[in-house]
Protein backbone atom coordinates (compact mmCIF):
# COMPACT_ATOMS: atom_id res chain seq x y z
CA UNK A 1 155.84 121.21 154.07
CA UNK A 2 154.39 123.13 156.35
CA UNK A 3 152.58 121.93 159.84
CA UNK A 4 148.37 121.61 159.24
CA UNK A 5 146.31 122.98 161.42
CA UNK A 6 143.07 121.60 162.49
CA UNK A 7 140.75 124.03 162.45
CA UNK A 8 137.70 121.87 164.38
CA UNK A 9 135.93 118.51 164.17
CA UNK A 10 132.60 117.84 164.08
CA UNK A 11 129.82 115.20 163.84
CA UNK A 12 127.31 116.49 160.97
CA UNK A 13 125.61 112.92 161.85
CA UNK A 14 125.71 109.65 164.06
CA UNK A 15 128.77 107.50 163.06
CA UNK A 16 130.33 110.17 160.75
CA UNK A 17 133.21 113.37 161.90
CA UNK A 18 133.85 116.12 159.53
CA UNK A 19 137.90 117.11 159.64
CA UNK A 20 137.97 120.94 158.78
CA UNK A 21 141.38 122.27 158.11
CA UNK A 22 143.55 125.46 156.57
CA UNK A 23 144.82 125.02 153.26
CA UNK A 24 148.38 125.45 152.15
CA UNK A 25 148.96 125.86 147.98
CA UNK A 26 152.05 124.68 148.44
CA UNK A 27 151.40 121.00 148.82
CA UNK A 28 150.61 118.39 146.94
CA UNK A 29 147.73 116.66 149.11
CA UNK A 30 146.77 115.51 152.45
CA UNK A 31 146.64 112.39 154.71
CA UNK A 32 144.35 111.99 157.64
CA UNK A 33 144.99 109.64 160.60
CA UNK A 34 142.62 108.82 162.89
CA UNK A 35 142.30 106.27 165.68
CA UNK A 36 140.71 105.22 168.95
CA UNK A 37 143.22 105.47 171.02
CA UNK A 38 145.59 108.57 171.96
CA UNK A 39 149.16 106.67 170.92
CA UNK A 40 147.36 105.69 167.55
CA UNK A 41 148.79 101.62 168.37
CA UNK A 42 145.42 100.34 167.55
CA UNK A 43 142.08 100.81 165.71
CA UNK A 44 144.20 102.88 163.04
CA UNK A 45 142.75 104.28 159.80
CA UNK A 46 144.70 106.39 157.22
CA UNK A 47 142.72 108.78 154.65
CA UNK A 48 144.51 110.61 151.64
CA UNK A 49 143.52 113.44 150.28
CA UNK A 50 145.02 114.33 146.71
CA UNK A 51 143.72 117.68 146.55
CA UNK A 52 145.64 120.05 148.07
CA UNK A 53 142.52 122.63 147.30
CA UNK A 54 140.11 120.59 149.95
CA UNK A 55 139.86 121.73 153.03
CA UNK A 56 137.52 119.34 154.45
CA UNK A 57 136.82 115.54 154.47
CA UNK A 58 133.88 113.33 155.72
CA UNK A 59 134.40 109.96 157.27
CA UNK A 60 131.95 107.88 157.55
CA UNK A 61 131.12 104.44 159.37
CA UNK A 62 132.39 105.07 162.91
CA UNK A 63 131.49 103.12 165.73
CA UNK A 64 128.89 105.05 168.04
CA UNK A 65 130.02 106.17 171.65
CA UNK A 66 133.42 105.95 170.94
CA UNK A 67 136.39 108.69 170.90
CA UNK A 68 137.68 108.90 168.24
CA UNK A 69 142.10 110.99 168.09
CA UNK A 70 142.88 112.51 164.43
CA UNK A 71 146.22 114.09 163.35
CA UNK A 72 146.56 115.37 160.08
CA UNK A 73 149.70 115.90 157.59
CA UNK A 74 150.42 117.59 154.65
CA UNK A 75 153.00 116.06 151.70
CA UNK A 76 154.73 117.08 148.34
CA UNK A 77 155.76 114.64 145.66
CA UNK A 78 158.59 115.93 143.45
CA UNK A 79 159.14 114.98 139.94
């Protein structure tokens, strides 16, 4: 599949970030990474988003004051 690109992140409220992304139709769904560190080697958290039609997801319970790295990937499952 193709590369995803982030469109922004925000923080609708305290201890939440909102992952806004462009959709491809070509994919099956979606898997969000996000960590507290830049190398993602600790404090790691994987998302998955099934529906390749979302173009957003909410994450909640963050810790406040800390900064927070996300990378996002798309995937296809055949047969």
């Amino acid at each position: 599949p193709k590369k995803v690109t982030i469109e922004k992140v925000t923080n609708p409220r305290t201890k939440q970030m909102m992952i806004t992304w462009i959709k491809d139709s070509k994919i099956t769904g979606y898997e969000i990474m996000y960590a507290t560190n830049k190398g993602f080697s600790s404090g790691k958290k994987t998302v998955t988003v099934k529906n390749y039609k979302n173009t957003s997801k909410t994450i909640n319970r963050l810790k406040k004051g800390k900064t927070y790295y996300v990378k996002i990937r798309s995937y296809i499952i055949i047969d």
